[in-house]
Protein backbone atom coordinates (compact mmCIF):
# COMPACT_ATOMS: atom_id res chain seq x y z
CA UNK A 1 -0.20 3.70 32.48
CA UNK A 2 -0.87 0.40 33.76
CA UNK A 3 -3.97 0.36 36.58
CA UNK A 4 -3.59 -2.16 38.94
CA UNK A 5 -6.68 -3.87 40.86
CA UNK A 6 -5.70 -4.84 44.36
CA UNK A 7 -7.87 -8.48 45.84
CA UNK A 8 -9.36 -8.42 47.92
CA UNK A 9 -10.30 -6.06 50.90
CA UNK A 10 -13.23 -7.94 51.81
CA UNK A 11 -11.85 -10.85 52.30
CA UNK A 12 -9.13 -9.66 54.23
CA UNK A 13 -10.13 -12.43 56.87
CA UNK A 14 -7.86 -14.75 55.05
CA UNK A 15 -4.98 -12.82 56.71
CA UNK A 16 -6.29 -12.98 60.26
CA UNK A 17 -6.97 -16.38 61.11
CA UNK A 18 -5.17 -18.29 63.11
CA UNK A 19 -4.93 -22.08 61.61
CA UNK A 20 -5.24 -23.43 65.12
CA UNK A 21 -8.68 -22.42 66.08
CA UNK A 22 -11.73 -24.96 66.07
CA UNK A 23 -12.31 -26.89 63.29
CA UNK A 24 -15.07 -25.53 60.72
CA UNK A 25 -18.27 -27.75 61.44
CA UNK A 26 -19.47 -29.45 58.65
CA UNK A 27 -22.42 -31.04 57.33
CA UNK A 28 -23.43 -35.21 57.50
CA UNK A 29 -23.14 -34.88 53.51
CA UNK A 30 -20.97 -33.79 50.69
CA UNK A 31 -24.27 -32.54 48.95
CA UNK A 32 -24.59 -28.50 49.41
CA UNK A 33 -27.42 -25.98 47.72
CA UNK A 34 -26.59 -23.28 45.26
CA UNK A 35 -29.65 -21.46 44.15
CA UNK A 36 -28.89 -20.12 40.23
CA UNK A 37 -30.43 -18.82 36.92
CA UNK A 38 -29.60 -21.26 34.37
CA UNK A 39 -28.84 -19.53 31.10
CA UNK A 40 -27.27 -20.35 27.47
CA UNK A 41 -23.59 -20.98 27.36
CA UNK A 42 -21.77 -17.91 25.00
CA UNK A 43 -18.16 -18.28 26.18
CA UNK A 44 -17.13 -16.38 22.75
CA UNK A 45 -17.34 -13.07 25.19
CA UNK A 46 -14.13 -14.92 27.12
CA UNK A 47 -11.80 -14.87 23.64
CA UNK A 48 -8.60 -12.78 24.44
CA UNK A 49 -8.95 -9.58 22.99
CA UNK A 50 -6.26 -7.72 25.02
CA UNK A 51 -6.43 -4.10 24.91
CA UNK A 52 -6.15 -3.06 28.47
CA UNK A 53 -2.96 -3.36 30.66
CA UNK A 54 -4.71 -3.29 33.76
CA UNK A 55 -3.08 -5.44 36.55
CA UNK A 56 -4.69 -8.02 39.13
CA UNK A 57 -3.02 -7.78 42.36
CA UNK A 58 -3.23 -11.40 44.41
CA UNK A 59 -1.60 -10.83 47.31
CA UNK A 60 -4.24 -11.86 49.97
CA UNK A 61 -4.51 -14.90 48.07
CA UNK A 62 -0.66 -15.58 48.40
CA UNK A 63 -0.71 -15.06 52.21
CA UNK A 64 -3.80 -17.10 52.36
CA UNK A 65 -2.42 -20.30 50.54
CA UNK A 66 1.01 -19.79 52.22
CA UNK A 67 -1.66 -20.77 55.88
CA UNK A 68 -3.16 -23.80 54.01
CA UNK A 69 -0.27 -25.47 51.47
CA UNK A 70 2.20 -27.94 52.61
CA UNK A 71 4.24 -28.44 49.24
CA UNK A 72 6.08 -31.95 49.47
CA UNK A 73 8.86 -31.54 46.67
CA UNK A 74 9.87 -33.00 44.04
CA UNK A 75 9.04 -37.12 43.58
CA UNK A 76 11.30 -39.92 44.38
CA UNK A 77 9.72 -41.77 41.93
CA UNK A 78 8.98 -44.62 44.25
CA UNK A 79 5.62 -45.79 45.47
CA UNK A 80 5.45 -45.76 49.27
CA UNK A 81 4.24 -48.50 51.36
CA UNK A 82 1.38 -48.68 53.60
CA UNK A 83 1.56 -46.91 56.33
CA UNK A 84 1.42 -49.18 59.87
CA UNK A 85 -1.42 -49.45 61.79
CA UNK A 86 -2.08 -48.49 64.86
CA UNK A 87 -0.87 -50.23 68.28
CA UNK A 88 -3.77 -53.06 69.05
CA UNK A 89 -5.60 -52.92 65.91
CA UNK A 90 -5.40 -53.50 62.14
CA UNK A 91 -7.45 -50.60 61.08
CA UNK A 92 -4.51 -47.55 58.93
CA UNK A 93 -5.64 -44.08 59.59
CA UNK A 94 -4.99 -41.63 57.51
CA UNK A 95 -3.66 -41.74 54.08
CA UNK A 96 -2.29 -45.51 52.48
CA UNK A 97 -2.39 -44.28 48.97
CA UNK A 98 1.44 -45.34 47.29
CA UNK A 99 1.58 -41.92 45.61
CA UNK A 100 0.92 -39.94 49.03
CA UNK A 101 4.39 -38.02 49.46
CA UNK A 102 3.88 -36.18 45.73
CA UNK A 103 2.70 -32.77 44.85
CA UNK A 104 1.25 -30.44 47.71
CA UNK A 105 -1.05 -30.90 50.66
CA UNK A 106 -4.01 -28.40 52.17
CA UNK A 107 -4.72 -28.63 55.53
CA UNK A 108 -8.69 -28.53 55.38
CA UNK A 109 -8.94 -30.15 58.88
CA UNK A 110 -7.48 -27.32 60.00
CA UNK A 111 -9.80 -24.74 58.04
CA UNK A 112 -12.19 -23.04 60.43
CA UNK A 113 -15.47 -21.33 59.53
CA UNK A 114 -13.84 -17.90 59.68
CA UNK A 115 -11.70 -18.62 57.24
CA UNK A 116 -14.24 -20.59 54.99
CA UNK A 117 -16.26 -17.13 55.05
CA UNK A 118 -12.85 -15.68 53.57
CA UNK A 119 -12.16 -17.96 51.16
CA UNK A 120 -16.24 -17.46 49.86
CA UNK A 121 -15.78 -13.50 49.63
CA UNK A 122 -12.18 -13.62 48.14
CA UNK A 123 -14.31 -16.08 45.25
CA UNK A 124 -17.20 -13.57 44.80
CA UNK A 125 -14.56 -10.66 44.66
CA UNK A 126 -13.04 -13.07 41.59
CA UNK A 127 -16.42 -13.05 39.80
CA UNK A 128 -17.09 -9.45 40.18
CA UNK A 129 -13.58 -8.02 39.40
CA UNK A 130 -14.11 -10.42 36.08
CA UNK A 131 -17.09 -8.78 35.27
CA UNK A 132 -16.16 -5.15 36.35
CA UNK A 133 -12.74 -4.97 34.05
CA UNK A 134 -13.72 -6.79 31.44
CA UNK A 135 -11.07 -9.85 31.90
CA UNK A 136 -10.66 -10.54 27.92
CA UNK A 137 -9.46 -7.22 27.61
CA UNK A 138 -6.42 -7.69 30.08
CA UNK A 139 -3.25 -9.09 28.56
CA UNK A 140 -3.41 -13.14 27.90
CA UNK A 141 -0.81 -13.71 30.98
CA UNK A 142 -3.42 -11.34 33.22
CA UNK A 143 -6.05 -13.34 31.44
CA UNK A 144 -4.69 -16.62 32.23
CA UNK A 145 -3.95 -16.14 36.07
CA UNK A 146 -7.21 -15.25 36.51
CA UNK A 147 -8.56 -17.78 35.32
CA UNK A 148 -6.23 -20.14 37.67
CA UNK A 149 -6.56 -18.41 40.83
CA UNK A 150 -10.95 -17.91 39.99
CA UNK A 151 -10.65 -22.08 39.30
CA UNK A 152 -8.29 -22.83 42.48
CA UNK A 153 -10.22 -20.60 44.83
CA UNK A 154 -13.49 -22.19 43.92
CA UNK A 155 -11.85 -26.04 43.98
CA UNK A 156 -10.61 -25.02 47.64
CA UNK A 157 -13.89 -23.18 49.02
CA UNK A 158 -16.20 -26.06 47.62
CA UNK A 159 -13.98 -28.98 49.34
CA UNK A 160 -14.13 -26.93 53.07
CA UNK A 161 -17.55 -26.65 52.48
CA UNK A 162 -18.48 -30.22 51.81
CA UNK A 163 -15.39 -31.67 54.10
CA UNK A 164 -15.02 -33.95 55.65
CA UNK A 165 -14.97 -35.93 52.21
CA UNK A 166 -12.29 -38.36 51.19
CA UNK A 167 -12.76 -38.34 47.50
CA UNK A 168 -13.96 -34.44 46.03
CA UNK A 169 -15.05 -35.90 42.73
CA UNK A 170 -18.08 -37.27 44.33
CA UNK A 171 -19.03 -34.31 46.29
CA UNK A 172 -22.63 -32.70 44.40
CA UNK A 173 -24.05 -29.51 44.41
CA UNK A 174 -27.86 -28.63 44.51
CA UNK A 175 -28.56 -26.73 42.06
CA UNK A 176 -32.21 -25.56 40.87
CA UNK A 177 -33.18 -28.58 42.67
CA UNK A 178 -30.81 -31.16 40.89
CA UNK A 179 -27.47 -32.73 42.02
CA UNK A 180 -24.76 -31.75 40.45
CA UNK A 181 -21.03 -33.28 40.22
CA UNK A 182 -18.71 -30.49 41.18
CA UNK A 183 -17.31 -30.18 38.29
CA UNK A 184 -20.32 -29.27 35.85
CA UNK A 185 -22.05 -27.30 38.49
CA UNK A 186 -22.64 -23.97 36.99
CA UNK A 187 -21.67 -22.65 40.54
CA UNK A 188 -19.76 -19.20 39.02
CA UNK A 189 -20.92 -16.30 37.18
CA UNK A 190 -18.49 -14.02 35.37
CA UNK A 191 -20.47 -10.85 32.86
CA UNK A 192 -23.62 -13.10 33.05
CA UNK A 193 -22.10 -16.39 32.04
CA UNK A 194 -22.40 -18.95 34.40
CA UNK A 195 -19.39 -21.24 34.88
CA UNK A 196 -18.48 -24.66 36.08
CA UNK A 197 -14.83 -25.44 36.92
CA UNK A 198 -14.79 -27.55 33.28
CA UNK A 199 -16.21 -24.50 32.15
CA UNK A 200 -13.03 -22.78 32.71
CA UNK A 201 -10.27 -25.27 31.71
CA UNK A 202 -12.10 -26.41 28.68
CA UNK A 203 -14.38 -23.90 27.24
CA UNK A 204 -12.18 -20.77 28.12
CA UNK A 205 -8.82 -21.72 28.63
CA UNK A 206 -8.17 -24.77 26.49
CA UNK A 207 -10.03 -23.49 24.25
CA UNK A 208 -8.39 -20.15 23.69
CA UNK A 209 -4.52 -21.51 24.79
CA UNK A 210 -2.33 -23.15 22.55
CA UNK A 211 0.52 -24.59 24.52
CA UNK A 212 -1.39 -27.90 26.72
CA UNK A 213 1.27 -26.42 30.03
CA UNK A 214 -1.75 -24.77 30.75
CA UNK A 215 -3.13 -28.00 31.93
CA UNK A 216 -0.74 -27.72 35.29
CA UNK A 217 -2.23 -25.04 36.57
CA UNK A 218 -5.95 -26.39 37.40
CA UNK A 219 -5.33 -28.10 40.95
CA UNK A 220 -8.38 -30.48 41.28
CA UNK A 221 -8.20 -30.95 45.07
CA UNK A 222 -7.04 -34.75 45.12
CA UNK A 223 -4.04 -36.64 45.14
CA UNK A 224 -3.68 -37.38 41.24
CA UNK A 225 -3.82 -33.61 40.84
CA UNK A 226 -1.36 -31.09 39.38
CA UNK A 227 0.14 -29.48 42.39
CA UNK A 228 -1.45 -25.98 43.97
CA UNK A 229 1.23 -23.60 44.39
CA UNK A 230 1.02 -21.67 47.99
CA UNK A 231 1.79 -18.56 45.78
CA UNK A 232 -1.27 -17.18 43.78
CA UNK A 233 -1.09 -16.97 39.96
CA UNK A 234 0.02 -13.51 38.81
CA UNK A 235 0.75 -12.05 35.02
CA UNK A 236 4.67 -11.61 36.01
CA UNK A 237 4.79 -15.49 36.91
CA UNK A 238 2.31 -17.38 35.67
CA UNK A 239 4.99 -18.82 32.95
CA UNK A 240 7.54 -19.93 35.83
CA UNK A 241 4.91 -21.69 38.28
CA UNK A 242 3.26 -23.86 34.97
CA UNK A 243 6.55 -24.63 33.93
CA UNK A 244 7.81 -25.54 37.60
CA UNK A 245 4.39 -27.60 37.96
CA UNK A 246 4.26 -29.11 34.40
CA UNK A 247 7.81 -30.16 35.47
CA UNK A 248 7.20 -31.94 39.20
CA UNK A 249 3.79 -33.40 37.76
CA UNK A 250 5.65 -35.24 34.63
CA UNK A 251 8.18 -36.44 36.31
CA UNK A 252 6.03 -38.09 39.37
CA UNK A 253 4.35 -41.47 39.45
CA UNK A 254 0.97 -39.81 39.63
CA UNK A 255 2.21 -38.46 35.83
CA UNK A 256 4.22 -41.21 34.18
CA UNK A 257 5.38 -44.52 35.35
CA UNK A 258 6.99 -47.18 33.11
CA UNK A 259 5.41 -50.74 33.78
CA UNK A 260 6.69 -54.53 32.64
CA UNK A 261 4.18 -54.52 29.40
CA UNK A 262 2.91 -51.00 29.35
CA UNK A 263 3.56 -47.26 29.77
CA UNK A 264 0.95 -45.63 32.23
CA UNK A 265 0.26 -41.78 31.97
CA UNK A 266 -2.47 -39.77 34.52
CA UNK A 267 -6.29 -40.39 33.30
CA UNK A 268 -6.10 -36.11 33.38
CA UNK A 269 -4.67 -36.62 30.19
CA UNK A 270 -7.80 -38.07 28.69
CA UNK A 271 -9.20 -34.26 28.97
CA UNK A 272 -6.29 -33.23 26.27
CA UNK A 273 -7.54 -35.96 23.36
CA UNK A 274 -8.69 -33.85 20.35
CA UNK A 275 -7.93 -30.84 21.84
CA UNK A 276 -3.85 -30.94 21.85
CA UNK A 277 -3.04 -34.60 21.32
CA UNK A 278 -4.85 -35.51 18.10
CA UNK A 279 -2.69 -38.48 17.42
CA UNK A 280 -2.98 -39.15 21.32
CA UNK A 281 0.24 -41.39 22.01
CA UNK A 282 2.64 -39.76 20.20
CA UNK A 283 1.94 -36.60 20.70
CA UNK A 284 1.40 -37.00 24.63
CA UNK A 285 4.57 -38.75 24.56
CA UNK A 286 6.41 -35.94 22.68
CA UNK A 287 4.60 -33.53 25.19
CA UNK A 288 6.04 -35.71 28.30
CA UNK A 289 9.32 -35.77 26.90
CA UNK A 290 9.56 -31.64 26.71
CA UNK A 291 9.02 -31.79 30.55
CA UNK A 292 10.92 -35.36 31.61
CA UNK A 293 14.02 -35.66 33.46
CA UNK A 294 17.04 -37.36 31.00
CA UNK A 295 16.54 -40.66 32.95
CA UNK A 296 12.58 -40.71 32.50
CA UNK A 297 13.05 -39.68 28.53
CA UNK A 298 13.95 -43.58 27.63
CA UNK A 299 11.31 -44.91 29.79
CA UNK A 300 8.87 -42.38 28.04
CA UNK A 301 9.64 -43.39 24.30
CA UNK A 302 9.54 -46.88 24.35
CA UNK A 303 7.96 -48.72 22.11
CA UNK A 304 5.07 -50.22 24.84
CA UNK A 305 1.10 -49.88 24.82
CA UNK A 306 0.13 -46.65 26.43
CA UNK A 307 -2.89 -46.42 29.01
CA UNK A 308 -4.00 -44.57 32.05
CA UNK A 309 -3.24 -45.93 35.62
CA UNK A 310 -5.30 -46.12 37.91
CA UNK A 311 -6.63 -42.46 39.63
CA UNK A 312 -5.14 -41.23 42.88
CA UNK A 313 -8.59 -39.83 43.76
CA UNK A 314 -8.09 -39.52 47.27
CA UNK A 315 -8.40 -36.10 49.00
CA UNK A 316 -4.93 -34.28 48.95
CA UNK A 317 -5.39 -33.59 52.87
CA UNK A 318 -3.51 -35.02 56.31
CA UNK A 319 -5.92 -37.11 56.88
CA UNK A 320 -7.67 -38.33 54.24
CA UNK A 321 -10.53 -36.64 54.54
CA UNK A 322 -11.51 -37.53 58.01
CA UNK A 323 -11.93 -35.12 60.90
CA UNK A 324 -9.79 -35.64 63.62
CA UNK A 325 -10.06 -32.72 66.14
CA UNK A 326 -6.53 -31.77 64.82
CA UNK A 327 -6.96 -27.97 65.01
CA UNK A 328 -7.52 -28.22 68.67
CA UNK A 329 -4.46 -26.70 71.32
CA UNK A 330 -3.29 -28.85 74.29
CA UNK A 331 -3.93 -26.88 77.68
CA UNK A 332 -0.36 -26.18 78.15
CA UNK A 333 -0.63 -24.00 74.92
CA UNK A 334 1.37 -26.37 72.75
CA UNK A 335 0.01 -28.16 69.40
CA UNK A 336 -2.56 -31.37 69.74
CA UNK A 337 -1.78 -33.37 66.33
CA UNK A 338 -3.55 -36.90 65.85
CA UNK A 339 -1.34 -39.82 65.11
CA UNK A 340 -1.96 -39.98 61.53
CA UNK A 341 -1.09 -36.75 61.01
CA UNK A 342 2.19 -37.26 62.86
CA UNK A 343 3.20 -40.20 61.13
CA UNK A 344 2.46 -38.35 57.72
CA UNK A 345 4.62 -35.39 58.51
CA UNK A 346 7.27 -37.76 59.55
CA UNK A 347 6.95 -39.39 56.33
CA UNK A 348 7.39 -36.05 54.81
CA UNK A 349 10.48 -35.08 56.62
CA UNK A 350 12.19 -38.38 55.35
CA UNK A 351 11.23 -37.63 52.37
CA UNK A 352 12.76 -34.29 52.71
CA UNK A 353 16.39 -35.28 54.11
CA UNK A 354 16.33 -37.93 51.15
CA UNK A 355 15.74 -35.01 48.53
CA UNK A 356 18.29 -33.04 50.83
CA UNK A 357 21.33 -35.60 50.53
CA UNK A 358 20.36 -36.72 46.93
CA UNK A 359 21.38 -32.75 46.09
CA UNK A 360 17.11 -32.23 44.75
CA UNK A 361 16.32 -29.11 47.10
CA UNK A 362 18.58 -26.99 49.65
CA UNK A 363 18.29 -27.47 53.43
CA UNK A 364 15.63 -24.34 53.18
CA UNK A 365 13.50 -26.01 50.49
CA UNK A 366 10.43 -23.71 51.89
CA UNK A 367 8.94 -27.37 54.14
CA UNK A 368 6.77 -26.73 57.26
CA UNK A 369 7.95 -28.75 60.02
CA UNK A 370 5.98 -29.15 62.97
CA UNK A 371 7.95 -29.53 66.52
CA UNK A 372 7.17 -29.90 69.85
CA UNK A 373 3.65 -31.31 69.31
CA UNK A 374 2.17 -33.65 72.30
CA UNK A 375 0.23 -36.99 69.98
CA UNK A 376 -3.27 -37.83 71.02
CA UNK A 377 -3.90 -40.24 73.65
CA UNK A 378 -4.44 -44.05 72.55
């Protein structure tokens, strides 16, 4: 009989919020303190040894990301141009990277304390229920999404806590005194072990995963990022959303681009040398193949230098990480959205009608579209 764990009654709050409340307050830094015990690394206890067929049940999670995810479709393989500034001065608000219409947004502007709180519980319910079942018992699919959703959750609640922050690579964490990139602070703790978020991808899951699609499914909360789903990971789809993901990434600029004199590929891929490219160009380029559209496959195989383009490692937000009041209402009850953000969902639903008439997506593609909003005054 299969037991199935439901996630997460304590942090229920994710399913009660309203998005349009006051924005969360946030500290003058992206520096925040985590007091842990540092112990010695034994991720052997993490091997898959499935003998369980308990089930994790994410639903919370799937109503909570459904609030928060803004998922922009497939690309049009074209970079976009800089947005205009606004009327009576030079200075662009909001996001002027090229690759800004690919993969998914979050709205953490929006995010409000409450809902920070949630997000905080629903990752301490992750760590416990990891602990409590024993997750390398579960089945390798069970194993896998766990491991997603624990990584995601954590990506998400660190970025609310240190936003506003326009690039989450540089945000630190305090820890025992010492700042700590994000990404090698020991922040989790799962049967004693404590975990950073590289902990997870390369320790646990590269490490114990064959096939490199498991690479999609580790959102890093920028633009240059595989996409976050706004469903959760679960055992029963965790095959369809890395394919779908390995998919939109590949065939993106942010994944592959063909230039005059060279072939550029995402610097992510660097993180795969040795582990499941060892002869690194052709056997990325057989890997990008599997996943490319029939008129990328060309572009992908020929015979130019191969090297990593530049980062996109702007936050994947509305605004680019700056707070603009946007989760405040108007007095008549209707929805105050700055500018920025306006222009950036407008962007979005051109891209949308394009994708629409080119045949891409269906007329309900599953886009948020924002009406009867009153702009900021100049």
């Amino acid at each position: 009989m299969t037991k199935k764990i439901l996630l997460s009654r304590t942090a229920a709050i994710l399913l009660s919020l309203s998005m349009t409340g006051l924005p969360a307050q946030a500290d003058d830094t992206s520096t925040h303190t985590t007091n842990t015990i540092v112990q010695s690394s034994d991720f052997s206890q993490f091997i898959p040894n499935p003998t369980k067929s308990t089930r994790l049940d994410y639903g919370l999670m799937d109503e909570a990301l459904s609030y928060i995810v803004l998922d922009l479709g497939p690309s049009l393989r074209s970079r976009m141009p800089k947005p205009q500034a606004k009327t009576g001065t030079r200075r662009i608000q909001g996001h002027t990277s090229p690759y800004r219409m690919e993969g998914t947004r979050v709205t953490f502007d929006y995010i409000t304390d409450d809902f920070l709180d949630g997000l905080t519980a629903y990752r301490k319910e992750l760590e416990a229920v990891g602990t409590r079942v024993d997750i390398a018992k579960l089945s390798r699919k069970e194993q896998l999404a766990y491991w997603f959703n624990l990584h995601n959750v954590t990506v998400l609640e660190q970025i609310s806590k240190a936003y506003p922050v326009e690039e989450p690579n540089r945000i630190k964490v305090i820890i025992n005194g010492v700042k700590t990139p994000l990404d090698d602070a020991k922040i989790l703790n799962v049967k004693g072990q404590p975990l950073s978020l590289r902990d997870i991808r390369e320790n646990i899951v590269f490490a114990n995963w064959s096939d490199p699609v498991v690479f999609y499914g580790f959102y890093r909360g920028d633009i240059g990022s595989p996409k976050i789903h706004r469903n959760a990971f679960t055992a029963n789809r965790v095959d369809f959303l890395l394919q779908e993901s390995a998919g939109e990434f590949v065939n993106s600029l942010r994944g592959f681009r063909k230039g005059a004199s060279k072939r550029y590929v995402s610097e992510l891929y660097s993180d795969l040398e040795g582990i499941y490219f060892n002869d690194f160009d052709k056997d990325l380029a057989a890997h990008l193949t599997d996943y490319a559209k029939e008129d990328l496959v060309a572009d992908i195989n020929r015979d130019l230098p191969l090297t990593f383009d530049q980062y996109q490692d702007d936050i994947s937000d509305l605004t680019n990480g700056q707070r603009r009041g946007s989760s405040g209402l108007a007095l008549n009850g209707e929805l105050s959205v700055p500018r920025d953000v306006m222009q950036f969902m407008r962007e979005a639903e051109e891209k949308r009608r394009t994708l629409i008439n080119r045949g891409l997506i269906t007329p309900r593609g599953g886009y948020v579209i924002i009406e009867d909003v009153i702009p900021e005054e100049e």
